[in-house]
Protein backbone atom coordinates (compact mmCIF):
# COMPACT_ATOMS: atom_id res chain seq x y z
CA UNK A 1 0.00 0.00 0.00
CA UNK A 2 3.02 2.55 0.92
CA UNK A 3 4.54 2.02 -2.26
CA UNK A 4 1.22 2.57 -4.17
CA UNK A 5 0.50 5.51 -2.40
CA UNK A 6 4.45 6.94 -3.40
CA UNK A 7 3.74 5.84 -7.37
CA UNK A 8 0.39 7.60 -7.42
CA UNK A 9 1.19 10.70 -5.32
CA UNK A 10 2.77 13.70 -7.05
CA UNK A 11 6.69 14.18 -6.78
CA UNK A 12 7.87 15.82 -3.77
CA UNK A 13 10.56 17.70 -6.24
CA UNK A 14 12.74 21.10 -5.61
CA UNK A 15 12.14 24.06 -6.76
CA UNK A 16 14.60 23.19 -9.55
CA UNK A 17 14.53 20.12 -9.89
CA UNK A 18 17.24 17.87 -12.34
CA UNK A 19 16.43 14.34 -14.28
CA UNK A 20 18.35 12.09 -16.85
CA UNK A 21 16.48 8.47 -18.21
CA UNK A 22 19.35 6.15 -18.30
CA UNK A 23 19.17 2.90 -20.40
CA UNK A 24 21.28 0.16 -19.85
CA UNK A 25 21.93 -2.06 -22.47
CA UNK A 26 23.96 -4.75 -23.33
CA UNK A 27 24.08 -8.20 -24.30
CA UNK A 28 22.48 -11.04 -21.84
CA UNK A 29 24.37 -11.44 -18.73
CA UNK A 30 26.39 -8.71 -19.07
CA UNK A 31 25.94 -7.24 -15.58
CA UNK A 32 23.06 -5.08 -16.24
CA UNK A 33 20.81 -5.84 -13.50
CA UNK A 34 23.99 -6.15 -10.61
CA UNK A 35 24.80 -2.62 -11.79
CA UNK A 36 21.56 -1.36 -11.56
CA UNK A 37 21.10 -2.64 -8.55
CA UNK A 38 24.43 -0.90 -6.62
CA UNK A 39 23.30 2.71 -8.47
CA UNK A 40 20.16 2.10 -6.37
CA UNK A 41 21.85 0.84 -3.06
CA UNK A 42 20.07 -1.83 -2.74
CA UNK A 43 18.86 -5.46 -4.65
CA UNK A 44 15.84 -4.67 -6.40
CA UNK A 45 16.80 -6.45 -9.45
CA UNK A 46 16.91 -10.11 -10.00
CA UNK A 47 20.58 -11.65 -10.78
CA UNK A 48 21.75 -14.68 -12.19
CA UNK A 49 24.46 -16.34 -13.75
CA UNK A 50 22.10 -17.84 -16.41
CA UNK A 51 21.17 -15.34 -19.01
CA UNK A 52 17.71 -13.48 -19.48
CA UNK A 53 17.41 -13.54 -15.94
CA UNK A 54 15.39 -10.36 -16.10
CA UNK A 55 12.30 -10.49 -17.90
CA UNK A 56 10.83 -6.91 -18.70
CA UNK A 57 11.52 -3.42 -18.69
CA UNK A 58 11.60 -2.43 -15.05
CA UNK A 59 12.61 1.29 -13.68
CA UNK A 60 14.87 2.30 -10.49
CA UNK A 61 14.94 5.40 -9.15
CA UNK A 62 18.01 7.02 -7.66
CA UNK A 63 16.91 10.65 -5.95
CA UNK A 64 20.07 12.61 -4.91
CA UNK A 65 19.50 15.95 -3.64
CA UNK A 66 17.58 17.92 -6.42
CA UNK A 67 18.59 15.59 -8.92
CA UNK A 68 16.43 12.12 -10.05
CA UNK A 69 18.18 9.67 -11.88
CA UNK A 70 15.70 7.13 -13.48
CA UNK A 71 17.25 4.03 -14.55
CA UNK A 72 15.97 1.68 -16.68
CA UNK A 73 17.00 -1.86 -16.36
CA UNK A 74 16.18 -4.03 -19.61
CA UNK A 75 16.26 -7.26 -20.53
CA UNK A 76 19.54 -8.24 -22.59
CA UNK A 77 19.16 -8.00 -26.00
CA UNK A 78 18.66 -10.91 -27.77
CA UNK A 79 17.10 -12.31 -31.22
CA UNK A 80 13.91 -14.33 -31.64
CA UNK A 81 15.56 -17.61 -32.22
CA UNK A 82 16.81 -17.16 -28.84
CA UNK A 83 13.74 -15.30 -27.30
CA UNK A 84 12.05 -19.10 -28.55
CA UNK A 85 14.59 -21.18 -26.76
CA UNK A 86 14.37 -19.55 -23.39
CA UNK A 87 10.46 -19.94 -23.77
CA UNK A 88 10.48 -15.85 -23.41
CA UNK A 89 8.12 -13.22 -24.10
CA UNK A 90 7.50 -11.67 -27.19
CA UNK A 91 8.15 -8.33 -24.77
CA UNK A 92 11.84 -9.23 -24.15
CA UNK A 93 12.54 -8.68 -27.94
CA UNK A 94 11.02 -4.62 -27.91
CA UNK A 95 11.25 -3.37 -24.42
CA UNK A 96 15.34 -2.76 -24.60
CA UNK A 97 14.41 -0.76 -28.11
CA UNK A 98 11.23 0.73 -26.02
CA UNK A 99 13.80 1.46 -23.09
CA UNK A 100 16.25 3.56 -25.90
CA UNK A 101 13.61 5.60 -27.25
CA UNK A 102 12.93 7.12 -23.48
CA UNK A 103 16.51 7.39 -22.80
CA UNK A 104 18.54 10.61 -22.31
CA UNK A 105 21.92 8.65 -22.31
CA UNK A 106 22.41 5.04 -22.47
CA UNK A 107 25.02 3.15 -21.59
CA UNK A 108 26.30 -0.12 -23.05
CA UNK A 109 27.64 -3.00 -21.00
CA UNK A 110 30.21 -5.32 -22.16
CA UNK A 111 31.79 -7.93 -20.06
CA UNK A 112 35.31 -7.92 -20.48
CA UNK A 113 35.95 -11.45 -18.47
CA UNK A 114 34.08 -13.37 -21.61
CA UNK A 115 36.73 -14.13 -24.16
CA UNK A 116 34.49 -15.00 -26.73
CA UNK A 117 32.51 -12.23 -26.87
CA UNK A 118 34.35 -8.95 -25.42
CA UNK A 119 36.35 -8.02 -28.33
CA UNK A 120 33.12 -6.59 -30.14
CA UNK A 121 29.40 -5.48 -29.87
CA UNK A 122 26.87 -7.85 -30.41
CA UNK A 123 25.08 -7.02 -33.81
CA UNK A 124 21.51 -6.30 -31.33
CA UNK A 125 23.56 -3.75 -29.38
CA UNK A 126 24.71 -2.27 -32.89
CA UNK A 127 21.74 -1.64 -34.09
CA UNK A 128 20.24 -0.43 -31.13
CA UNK A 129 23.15 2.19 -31.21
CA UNK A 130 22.53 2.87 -34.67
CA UNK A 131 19.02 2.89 -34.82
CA UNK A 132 19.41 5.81 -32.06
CA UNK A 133 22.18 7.81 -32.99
CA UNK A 134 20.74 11.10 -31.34
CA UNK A 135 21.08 9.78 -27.89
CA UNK A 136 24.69 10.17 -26.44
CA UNK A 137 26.47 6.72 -25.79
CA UNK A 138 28.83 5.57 -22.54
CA UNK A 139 30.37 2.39 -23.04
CA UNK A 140 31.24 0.88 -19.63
CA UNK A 141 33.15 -2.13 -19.48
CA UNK A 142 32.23 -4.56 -16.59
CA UNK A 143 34.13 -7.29 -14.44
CA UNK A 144 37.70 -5.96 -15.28
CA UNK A 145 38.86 -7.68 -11.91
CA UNK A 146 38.70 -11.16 -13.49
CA UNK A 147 41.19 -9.63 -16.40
CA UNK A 148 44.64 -10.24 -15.12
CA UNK A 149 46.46 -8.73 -18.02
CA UNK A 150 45.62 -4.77 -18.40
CA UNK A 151 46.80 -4.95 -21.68
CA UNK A 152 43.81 -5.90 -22.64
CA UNK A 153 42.12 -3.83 -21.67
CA UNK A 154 43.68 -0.97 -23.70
CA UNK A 155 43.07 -3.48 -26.67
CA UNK A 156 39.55 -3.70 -26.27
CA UNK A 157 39.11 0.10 -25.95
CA UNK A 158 40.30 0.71 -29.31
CA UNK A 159 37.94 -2.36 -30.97
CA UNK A 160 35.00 -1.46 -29.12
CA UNK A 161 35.09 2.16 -30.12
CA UNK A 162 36.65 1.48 -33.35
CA UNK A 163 39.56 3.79 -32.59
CA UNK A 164 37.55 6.73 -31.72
CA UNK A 165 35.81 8.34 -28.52
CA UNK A 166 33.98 12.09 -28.46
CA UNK A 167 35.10 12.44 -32.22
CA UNK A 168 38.93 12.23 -30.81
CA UNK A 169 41.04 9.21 -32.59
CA UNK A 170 42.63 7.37 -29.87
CA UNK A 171 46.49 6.26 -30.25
CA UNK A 172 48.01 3.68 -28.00
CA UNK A 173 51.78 3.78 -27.73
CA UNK A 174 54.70 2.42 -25.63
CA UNK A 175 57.48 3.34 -24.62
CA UNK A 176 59.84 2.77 -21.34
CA UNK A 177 60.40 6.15 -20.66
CA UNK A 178 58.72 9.46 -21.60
CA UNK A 179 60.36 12.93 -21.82
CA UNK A 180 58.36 16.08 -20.94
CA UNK A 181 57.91 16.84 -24.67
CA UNK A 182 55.49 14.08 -24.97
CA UNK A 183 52.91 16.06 -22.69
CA UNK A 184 52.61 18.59 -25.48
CA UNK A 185 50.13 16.05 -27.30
CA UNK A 186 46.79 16.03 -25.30
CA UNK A 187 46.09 12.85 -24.27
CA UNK A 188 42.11 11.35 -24.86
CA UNK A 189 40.64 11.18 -21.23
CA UNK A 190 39.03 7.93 -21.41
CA UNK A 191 36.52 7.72 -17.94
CA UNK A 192 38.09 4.92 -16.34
CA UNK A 193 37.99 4.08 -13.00
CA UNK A 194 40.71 6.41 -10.75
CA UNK A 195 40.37 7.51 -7.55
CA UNK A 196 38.26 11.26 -7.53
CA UNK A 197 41.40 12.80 -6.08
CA UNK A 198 43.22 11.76 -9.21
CA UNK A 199 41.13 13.60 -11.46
CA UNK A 200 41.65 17.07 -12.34
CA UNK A 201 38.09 19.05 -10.64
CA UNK A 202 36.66 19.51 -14.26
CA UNK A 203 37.59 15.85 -15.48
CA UNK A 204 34.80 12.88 -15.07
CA UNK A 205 37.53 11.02 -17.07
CA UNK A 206 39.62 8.44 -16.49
CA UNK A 207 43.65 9.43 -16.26
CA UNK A 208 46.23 7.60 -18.43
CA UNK A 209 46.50 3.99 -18.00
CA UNK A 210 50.40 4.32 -16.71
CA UNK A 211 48.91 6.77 -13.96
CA UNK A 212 45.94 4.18 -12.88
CA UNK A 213 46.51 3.76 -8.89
CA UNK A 214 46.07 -0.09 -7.85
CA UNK A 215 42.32 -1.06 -7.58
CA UNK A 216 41.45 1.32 -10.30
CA UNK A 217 40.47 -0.42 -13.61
CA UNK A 218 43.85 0.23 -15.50
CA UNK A 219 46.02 -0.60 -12.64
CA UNK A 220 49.70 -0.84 -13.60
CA UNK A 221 51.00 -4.40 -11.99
CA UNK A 222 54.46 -5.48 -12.08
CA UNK A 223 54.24 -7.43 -15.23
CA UNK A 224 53.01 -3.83 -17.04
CA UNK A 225 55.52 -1.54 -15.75
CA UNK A 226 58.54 -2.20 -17.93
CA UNK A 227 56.49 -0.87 -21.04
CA UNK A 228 54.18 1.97 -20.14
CA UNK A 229 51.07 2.57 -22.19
CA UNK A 230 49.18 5.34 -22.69
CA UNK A 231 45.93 6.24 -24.64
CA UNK A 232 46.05 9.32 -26.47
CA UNK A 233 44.22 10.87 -28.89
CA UNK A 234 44.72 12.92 -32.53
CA UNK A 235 42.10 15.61 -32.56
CA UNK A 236 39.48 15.16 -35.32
CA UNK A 237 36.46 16.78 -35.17
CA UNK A 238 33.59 15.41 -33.71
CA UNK A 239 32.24 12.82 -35.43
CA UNK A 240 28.26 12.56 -36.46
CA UNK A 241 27.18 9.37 -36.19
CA UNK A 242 23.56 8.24 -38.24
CA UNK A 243 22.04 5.14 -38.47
CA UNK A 244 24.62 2.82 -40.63
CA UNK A 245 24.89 -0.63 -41.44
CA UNK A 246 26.29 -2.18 -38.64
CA UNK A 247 27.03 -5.42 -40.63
CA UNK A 248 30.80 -4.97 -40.76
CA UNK A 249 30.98 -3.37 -37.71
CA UNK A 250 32.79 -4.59 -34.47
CA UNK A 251 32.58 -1.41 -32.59
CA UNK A 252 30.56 2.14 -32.29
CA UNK A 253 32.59 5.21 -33.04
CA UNK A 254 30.66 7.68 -31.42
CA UNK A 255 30.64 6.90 -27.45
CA UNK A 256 31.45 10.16 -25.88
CA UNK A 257 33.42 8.17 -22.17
CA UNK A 258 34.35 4.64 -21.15
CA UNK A 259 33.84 3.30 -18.04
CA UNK A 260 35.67 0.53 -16.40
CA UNK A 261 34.04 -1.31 -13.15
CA UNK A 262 33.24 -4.27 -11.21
CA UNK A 263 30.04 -3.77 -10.56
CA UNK A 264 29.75 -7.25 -8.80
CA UNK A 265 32.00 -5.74 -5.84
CA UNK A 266 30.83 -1.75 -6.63
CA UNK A 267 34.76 -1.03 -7.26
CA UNK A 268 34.12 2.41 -9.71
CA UNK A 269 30.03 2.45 -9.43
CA UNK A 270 30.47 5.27 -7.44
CA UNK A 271 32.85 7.53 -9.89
CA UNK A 272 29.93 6.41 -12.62
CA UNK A 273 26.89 7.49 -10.51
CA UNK A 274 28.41 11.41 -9.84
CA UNK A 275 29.03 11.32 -13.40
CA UNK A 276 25.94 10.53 -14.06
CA UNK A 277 24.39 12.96 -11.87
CA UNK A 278 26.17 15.58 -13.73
CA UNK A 279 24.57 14.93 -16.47
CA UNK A 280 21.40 15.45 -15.67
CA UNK A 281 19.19 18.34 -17.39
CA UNK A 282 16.72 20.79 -15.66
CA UNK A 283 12.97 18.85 -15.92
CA UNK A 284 10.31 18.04 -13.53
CA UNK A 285 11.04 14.37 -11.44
CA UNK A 286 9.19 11.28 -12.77
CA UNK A 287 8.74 9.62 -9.23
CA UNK A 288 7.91 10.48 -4.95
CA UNK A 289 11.92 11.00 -3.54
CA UNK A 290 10.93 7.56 -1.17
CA UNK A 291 10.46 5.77 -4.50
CA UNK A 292 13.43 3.36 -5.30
CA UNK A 293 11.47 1.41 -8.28
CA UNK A 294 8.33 1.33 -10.36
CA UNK A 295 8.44 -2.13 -9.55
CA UNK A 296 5.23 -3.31 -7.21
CA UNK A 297 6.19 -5.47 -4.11
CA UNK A 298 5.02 -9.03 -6.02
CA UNK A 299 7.04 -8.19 -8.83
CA UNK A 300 9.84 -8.00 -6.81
CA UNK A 301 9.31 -10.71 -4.86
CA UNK A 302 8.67 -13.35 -8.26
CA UNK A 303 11.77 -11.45 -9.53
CA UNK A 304 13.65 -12.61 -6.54
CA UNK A 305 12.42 -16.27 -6.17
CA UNK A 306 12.92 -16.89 -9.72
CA UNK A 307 16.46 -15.35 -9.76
CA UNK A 308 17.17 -18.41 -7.63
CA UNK A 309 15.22 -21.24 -9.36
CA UNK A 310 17.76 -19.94 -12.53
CA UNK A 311 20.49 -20.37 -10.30
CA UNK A 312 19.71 -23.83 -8.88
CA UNK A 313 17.94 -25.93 -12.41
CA UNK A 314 20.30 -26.92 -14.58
CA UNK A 315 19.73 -26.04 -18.56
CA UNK A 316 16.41 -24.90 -19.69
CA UNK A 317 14.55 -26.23 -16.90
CA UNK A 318 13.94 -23.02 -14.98
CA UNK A 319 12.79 -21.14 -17.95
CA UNK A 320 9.81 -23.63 -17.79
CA UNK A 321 8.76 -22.68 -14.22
CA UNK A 322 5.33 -21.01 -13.38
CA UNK A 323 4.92 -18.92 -10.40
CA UNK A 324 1.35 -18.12 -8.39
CA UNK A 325 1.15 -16.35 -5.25
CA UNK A 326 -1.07 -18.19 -3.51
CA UNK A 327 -0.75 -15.86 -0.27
CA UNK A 328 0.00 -12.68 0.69
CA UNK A 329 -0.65 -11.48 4.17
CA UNK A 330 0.84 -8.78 6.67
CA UNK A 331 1.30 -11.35 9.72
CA UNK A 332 0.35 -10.95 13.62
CA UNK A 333 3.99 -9.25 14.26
CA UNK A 334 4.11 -7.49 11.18
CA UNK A 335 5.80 -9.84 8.88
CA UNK A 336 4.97 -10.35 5.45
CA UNK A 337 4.01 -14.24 4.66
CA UNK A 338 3.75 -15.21 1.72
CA UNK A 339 3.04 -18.69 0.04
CA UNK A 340 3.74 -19.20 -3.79
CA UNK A 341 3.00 -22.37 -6.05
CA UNK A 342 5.99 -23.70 -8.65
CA UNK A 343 4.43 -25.11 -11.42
CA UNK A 344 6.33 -27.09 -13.59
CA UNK A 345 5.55 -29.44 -16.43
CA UNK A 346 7.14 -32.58 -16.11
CA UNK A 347 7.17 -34.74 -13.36
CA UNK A 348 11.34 -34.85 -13.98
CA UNK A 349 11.87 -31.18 -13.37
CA UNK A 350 9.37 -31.31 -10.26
CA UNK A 351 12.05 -33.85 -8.74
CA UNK A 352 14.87 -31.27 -9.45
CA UNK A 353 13.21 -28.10 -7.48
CA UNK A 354 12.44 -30.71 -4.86
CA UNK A 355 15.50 -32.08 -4.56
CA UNK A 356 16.58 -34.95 -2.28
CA UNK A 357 14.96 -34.59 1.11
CA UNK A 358 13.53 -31.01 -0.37
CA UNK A 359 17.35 -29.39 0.11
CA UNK A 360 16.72 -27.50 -3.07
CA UNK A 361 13.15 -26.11 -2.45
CA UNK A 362 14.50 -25.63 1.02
CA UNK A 363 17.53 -23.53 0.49
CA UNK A 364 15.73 -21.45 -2.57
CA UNK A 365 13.05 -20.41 -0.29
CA UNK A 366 15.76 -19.67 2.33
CA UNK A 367 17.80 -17.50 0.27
CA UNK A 368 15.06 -15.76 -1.59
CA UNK A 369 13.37 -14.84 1.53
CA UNK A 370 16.68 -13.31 3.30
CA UNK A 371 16.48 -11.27 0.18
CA UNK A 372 12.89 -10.15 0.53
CA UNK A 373 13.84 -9.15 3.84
CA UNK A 374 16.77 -7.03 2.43
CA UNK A 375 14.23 -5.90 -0.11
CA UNK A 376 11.45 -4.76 2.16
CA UNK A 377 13.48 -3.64 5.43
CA UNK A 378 10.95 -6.05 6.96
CA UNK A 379 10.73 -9.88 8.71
CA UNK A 380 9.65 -12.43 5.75
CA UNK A 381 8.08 -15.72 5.86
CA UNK A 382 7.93 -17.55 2.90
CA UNK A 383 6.48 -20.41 2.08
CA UNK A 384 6.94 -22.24 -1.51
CA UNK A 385 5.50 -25.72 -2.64
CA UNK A 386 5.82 -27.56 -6.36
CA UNK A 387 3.60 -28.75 -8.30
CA UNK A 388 3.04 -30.50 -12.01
CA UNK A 389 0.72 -27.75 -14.08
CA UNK A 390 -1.84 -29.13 -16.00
């Protein structure tokens, strides 16, 4: 009921009050959702390891000060062979494009700790991009803690941007030493991930990779230090980017910063939320300042739950699972309890959820409901029970 009352009352807003729409885009399992979920401070987003965890177009709402940020956390994007695999809605193919056409900036995801995918943009993403040229572009590359080798990173910079970022053509040397003389060439402030008291005061970018402190994205470990490398850039004007075919296309030439994070540990999500907030434009807020997500407190909670059938069915199985809330109840002490049927279709995958002596049922409702209580800053009993659907 609270959180009905917040989405239909007006906004509490400032006198002058700031907003920016942020989509986040990327392929599936790319870290959307776990980044989503630090901007906001708190897990309101389902995550999984298994792909498509989330399921529609869902909104969180960061309110700092006089300043909303509205983020908009979509499903990965994916193709309709694949949308018919995963047994997913027809939605999960048009709300990312649905998600772009709100957006004021969008950023695009890539994971960097996937070898056989990081060293491009998916052709979806590409075509997203293209199809929306207007709409200024942050690529932000995710998990760089698994990469050992900051090399590569560098590497993928220049692929993934195809050489250029803000219209500036980017130029990666190395050398063991540098004299003074090389300052004289202005070098491309990529937005990494240093320290703020790194950064010059007017710089939301990211310093040169031989100047990244330890911890920060670009970090310059023993192995790195006998050849210093630096990105720099060869002024060009800006570039204007229009819809294109994306067919021979690896990377997008027109993002305007890079990001590097792990936003599985929040290492950087900070230096990418004040950015963020900087960004934002003079306009009336969207939601109540107690609001944290459009989301009502069942979606959340079948979010949740299903977040950790993915994680516990092996394959396709969880894909096939159909949830019911069968109760929902404010309790004698003020706990929530709720009761929710898994339905599943074969008599095979009702065995799995069970699992021997119900350990797997057991520990999904355990875990889910710890995060309910996270969720709802309240005690949560919850009940779950499978069943074949007929």
């Amino acid at each position: 009921e609270e959180q009905k009352r917040l989405l239909q009352n007006r906004p509490d807003q400032p006198q002058n009050p700031k907003v920016l729409r942020i989509a986040i885009i990327g392929a599936p399992n790319a870290g959307k959702s776990t980044l989503s979920n630090q901007l906001l401070g708190r897990k309101v987003f389902p995550v999984s390891k298994k792909v498509h965890t989330t399921r529609c177009k869902a909104q969180g709402v960061v309110t700092y000060e006089d300043t909303q940020l509205i983020i908009l956390d979509t499903p990965g994007l994916t193709n309709p062979f694949k949308a018919k695999r995963h047994n997913l809605d027809k939605a999960m193919l048009t709300d990312p494009w649905d998600s772009m056409k709100q957006a004021d900036i969008v950023l695009v995801l890539v994971d960097v700790s996937d070898h056989w995918t990081r060293d491009s943009l998916s052709r979806e993403v590409l075509k997203c991009l293209s199809k929306f040229p207007q709409i200024p572009s942050i690529l932000v590359l995710n998990k760089v803690d698994l990469v050992k080798n900051k090399f590569i990173l560098l590497n993928l910079v220049t692929e993934l941007t195809e050489g250029i970022v803000n219209g500036k053509k980017l130029k990666v040397r190395s050398a063991c030493k540098e004299d003074s003389s090389s300052s004289a060439e202005s070098p491309h402030q990529i937005s990494q991930a240093s320290p703020p008291e790194n950064r010059a005061p007017e710089s939301h970018s990211l310093q040169e990779a031989d100047q990244a402190q330890e911890g920060s994205s670009l970090d310059t470990s023993s192995d790195t230090r006998a050849s210093e490398s630096r990105v720099t850039a060869e002024t060009q004007g800006p570039k204007h980017c229009g819809p294109t075919d994306v067919k021979d296309m690896k990377g997008w030439p027109c993002f305007q910063e890079i990001f590097m994070l792990a936003a599985l540990h929040g290492e950087e999500v900070d230096t990418l939320k004040r950015y963020l907030l900087m960004q934002a434009k003079p306009g009336p807020w969207e939601f109540h300042s107690g609001v944290l997500t459009s989301q009502s407190p069942q979606e959340i909670c079948n979010n949740i739950i299903r977040e950790k059938i993915l994680e516990y069915l092996p394959k396709e199985v969880p894909y096939n699972v159909t949830q019911v809330t069968e109760l929902w109840e404010e309790g004698p002490s003020g706990e929530l309890l709720i009761m929710q049927s898994l339905l599943v279709p074969r008599k095979s995958h009702m065995m799995m959820l069970i699992g021997r002596g119900g350990k797997v049922i057991g520990r999904i409702a355990e875990e889910a409901g710890q995060d309910l209580m996270n969720a709802f800053l309240c005690d949560v009993c919850l009940k779950l029970k499978v069943d074949l659907r007929t």
